[in-house]
N, C-alpha and C. Protein backbone atom coordinates (compact mmCIF):
# COMPACT_ATOMS: atom_id res chain seq x y z
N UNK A 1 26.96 -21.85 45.06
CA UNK A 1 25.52 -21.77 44.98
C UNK A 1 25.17 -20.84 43.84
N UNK A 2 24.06 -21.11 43.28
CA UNK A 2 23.62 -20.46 41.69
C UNK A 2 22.98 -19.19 41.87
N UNK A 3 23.12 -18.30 41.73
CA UNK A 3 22.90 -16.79 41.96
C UNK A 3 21.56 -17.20 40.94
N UNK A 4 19.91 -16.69 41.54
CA UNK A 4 19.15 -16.76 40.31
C UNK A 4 19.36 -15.18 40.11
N UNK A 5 19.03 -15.33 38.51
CA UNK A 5 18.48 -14.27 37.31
C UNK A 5 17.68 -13.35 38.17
N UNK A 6 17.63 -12.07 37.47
CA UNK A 6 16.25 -11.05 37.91
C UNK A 6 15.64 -11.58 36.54
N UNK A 7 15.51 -11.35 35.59
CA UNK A 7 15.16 -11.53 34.86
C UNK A 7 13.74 -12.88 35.42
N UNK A 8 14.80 -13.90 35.60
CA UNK A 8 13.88 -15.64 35.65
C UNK A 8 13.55 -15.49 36.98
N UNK A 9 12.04 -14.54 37.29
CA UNK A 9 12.14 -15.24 38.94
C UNK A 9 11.83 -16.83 39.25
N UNK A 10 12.49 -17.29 40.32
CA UNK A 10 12.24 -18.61 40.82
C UNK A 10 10.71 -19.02 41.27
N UNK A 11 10.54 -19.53 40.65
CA UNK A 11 8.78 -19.90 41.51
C UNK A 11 8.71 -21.58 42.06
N UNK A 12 8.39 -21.80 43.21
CA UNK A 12 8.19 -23.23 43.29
C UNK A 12 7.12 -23.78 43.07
N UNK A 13 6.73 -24.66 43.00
CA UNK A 13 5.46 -25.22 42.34
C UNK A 13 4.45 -25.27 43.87
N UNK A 14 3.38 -25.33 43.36
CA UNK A 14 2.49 -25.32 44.82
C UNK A 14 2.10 -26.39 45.34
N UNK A 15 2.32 -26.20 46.79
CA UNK A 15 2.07 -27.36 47.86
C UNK A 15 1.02 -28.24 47.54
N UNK A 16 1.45 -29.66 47.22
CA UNK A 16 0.35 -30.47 47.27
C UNK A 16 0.31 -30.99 45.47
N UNK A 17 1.51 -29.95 44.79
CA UNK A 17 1.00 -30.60 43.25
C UNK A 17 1.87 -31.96 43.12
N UNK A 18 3.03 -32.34 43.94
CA UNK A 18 3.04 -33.79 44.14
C UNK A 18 2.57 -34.87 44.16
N UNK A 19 1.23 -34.56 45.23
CA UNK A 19 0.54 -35.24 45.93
C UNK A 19 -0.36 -35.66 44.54
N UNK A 20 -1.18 -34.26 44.43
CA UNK A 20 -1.80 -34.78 42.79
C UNK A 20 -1.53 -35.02 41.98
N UNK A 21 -0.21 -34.97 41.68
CA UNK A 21 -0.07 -35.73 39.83
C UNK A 21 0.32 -36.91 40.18
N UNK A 22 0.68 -37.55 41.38
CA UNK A 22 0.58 -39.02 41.74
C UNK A 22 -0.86 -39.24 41.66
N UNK A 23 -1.30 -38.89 42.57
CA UNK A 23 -3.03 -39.52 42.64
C UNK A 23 -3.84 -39.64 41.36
N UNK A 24 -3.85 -38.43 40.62
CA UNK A 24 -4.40 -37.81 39.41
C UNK A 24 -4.14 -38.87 38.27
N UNK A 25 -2.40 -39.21 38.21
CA UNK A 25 -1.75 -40.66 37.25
C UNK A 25 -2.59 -42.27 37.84
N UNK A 26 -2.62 -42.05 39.03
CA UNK A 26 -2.96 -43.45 39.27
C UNK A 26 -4.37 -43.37 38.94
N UNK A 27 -5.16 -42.50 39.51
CA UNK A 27 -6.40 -42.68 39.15
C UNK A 27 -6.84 -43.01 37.67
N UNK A 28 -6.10 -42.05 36.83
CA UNK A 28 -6.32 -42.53 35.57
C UNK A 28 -5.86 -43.80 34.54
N UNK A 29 -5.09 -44.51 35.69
CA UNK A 29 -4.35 -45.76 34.96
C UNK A 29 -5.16 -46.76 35.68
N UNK A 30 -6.04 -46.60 36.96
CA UNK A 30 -6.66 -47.40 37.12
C UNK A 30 -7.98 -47.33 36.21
N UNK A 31 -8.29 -46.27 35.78
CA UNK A 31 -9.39 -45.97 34.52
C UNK A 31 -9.56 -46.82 33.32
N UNK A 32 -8.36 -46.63 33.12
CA UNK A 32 -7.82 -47.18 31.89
C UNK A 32 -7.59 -48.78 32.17
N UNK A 33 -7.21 -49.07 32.77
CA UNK A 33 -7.52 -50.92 33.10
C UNK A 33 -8.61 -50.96 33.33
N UNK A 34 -10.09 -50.32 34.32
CA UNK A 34 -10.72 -50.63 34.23
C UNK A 34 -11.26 -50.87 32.32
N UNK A 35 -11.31 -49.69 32.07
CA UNK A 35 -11.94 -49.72 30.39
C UNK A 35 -11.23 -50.97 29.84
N UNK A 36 -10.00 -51.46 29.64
CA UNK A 36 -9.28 -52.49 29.42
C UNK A 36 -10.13 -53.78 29.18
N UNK A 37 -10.76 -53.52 30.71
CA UNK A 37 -10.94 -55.12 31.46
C UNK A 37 -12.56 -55.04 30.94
N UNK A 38 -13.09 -53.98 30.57
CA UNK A 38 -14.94 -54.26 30.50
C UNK A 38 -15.31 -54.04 28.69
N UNK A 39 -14.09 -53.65 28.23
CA UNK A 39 -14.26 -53.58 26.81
C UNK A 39 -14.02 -54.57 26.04
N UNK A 40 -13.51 -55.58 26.78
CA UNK A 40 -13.61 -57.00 25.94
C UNK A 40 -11.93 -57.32 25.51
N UNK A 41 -10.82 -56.57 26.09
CA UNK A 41 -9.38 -57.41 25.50
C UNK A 41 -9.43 -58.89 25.58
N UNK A 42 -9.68 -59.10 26.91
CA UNK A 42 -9.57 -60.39 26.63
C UNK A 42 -10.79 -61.51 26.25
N UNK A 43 -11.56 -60.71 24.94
CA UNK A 43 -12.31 -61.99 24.44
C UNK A 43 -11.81 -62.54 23.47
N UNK A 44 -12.28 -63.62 23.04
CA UNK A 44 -11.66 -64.82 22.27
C UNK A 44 -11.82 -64.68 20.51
N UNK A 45 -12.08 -63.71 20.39
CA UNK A 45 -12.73 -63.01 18.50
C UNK A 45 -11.53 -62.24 18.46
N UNK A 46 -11.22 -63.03 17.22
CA UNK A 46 -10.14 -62.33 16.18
C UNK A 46 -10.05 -60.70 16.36
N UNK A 47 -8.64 -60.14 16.32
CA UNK A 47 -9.17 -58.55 17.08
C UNK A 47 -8.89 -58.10 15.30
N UNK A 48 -9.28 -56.99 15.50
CA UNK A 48 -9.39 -55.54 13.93
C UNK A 48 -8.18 -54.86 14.63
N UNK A 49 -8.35 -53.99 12.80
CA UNK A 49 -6.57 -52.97 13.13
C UNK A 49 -7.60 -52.08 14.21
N UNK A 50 -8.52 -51.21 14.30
CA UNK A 50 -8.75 -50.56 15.18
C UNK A 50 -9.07 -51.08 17.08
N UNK A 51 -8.82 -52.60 17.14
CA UNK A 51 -9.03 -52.63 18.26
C UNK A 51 -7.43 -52.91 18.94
N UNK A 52 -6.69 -52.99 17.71
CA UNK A 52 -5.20 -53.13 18.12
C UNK A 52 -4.59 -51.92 18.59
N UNK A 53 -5.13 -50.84 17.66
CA UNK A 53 -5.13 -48.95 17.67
C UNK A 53 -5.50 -49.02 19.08
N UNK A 54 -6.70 -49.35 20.09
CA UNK A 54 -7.52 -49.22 21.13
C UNK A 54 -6.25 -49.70 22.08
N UNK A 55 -5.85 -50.65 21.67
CA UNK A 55 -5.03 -51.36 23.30
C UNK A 55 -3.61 -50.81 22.81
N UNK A 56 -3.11 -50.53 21.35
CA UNK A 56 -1.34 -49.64 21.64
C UNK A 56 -1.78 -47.94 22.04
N UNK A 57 -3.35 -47.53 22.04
CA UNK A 57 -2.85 -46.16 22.19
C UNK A 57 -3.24 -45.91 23.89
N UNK A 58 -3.88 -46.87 24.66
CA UNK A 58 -4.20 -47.45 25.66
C UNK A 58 -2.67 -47.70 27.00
N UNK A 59 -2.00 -48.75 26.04
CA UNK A 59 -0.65 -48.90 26.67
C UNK A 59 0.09 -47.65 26.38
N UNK A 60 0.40 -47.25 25.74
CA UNK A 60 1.13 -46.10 25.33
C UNK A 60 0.66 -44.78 26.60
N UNK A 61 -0.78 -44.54 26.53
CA UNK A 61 -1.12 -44.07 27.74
C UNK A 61 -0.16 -44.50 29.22
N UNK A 62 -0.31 -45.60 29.09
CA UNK A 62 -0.27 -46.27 30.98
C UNK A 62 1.56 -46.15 30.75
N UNK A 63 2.31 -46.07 29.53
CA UNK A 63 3.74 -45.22 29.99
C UNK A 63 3.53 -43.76 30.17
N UNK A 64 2.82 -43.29 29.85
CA UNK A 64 2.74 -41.81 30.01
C UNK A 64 2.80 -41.28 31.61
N UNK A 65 1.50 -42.02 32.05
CA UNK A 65 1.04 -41.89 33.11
C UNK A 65 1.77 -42.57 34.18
N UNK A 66 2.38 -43.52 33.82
CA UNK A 66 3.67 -44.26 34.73
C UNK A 66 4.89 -43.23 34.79
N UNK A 67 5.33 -42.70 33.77
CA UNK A 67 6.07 -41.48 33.79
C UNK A 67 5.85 -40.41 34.32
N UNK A 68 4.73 -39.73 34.28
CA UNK A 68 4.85 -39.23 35.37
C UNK A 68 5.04 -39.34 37.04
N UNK A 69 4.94 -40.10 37.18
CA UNK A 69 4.69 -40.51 38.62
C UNK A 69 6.23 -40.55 38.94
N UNK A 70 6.70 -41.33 37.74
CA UNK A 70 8.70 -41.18 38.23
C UNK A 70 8.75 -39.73 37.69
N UNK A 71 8.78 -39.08 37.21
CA UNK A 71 9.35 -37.76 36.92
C UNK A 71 9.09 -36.93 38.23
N UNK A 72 7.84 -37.07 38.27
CA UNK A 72 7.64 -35.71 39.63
C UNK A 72 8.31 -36.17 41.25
N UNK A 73 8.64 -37.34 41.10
CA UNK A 73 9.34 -37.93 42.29
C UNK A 73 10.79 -38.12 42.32
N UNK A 74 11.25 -38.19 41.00
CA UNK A 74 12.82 -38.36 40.69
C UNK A 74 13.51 -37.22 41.57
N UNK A 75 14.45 -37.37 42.35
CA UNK A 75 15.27 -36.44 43.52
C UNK A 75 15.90 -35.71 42.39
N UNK A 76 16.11 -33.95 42.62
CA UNK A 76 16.49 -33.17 41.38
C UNK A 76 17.92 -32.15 43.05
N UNK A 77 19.24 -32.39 42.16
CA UNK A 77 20.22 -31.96 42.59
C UNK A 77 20.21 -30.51 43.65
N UNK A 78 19.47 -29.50 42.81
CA UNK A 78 19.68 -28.43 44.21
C UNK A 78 17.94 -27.91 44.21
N UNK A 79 17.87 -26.81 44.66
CA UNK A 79 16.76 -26.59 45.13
C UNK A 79 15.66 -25.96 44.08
N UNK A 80 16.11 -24.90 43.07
CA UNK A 80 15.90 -24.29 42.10
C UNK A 80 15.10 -24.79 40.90
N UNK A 81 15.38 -26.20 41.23
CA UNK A 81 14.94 -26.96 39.90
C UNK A 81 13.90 -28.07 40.09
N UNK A 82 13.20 -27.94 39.55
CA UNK A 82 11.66 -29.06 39.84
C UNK A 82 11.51 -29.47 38.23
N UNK A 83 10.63 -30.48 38.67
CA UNK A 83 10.22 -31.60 37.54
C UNK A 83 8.66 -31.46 37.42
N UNK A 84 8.16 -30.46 37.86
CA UNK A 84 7.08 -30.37 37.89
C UNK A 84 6.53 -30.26 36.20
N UNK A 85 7.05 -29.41 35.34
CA UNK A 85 6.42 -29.12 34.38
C UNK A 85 6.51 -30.36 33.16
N UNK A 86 7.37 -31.01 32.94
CA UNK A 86 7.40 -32.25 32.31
C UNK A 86 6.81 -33.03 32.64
N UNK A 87 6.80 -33.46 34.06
CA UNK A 87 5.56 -34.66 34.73
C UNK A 87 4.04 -34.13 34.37
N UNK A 88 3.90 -32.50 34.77
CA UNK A 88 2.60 -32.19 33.89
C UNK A 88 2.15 -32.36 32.57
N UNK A 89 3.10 -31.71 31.71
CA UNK A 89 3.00 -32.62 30.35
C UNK A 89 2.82 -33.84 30.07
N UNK A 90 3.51 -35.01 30.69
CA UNK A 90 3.22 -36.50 30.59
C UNK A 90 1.94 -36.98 30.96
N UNK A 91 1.28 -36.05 32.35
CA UNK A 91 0.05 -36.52 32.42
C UNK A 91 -0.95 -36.02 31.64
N UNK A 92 -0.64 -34.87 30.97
CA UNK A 92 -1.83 -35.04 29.75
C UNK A 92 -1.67 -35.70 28.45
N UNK A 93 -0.06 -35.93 28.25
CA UNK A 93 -0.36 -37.08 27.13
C UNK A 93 -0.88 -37.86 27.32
N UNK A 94 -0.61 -38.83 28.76
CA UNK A 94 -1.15 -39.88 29.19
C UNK A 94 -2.67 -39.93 28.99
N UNK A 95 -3.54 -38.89 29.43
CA UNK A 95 -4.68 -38.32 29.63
C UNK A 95 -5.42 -38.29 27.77
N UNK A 96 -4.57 -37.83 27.16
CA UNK A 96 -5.18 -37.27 26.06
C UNK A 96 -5.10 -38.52 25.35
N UNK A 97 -4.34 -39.89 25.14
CA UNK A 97 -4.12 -40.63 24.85
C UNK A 97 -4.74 -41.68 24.94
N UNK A 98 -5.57 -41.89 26.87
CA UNK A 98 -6.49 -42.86 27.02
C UNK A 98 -7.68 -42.54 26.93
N UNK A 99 -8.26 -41.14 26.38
CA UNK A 99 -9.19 -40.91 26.35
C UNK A 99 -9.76 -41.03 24.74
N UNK A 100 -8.47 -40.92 24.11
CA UNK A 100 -8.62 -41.21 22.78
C UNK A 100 -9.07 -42.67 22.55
N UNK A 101 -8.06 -43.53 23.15
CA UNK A 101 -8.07 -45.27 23.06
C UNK A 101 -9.76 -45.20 23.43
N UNK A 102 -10.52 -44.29 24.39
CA UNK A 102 -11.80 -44.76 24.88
C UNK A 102 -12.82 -44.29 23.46
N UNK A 103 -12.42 -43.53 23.26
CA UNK A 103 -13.56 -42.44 22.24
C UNK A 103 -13.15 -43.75 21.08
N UNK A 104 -12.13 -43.98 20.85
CA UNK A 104 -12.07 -44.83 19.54
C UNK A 104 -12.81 -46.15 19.51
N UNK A 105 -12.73 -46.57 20.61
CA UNK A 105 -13.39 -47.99 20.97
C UNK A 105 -14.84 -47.89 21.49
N UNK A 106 -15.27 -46.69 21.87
CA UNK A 106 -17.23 -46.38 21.99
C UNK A 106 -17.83 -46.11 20.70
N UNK A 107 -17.08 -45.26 19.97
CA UNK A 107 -17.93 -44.48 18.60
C UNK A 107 -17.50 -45.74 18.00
N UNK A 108 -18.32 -46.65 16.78
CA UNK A 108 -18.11 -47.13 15.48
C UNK A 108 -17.76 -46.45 14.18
């Protein structure tokens, strides 16, 4: 068993941040399909480089946000070690990413 550091105290992440960066990912990937579905992908007019920009930085989001959801759930070997802080990171790329795809596709 791994003797921790004085130095590194151990902290576990707080009860319930599971719960939310699942909920928090889905909610925002259901966001993001909604915007998907009311912004017009699937109309029938020739698309522009910026509406192509709109749906790769869009998808690119919905791996982000799919990633997290496996990261913070992926089973981690002993007790010491959580996935918490990478799955947090992914959900704000995810985050920062579909909010961009939105801002790019409202402003002209």
């Amino acid at each position: 068993m791994p003797v921790p550091c004085l130095l590194e105290p151990v902290m576990r992440a707080p009860t319930g941040s599971v719960v939310g960066l699942c909920s928090a990912s889905a909610t925002m990937s259901a966001m993001g399909m909604a915007f998907l579905g009311y912004w017009g992908i699937h109309e029938p007019t020739p698309w522009k480089a910026g509406d192509v920009l709109v749906v790769c930085l869009a998808f690119l989001s919905f791996v982000a946000l799919g990633s997290t959801i496996w990261l913070i759930t992926t089973p981690v070997p002993d007790e010491g070690s959580e996935r918490i802080v990478p799955a947090r990171r992914a959900f704000a790329v995810g985050m920062v990413l579909m909010w961009l795809a939105i801002v790019i596709a409202v402003v002209p």
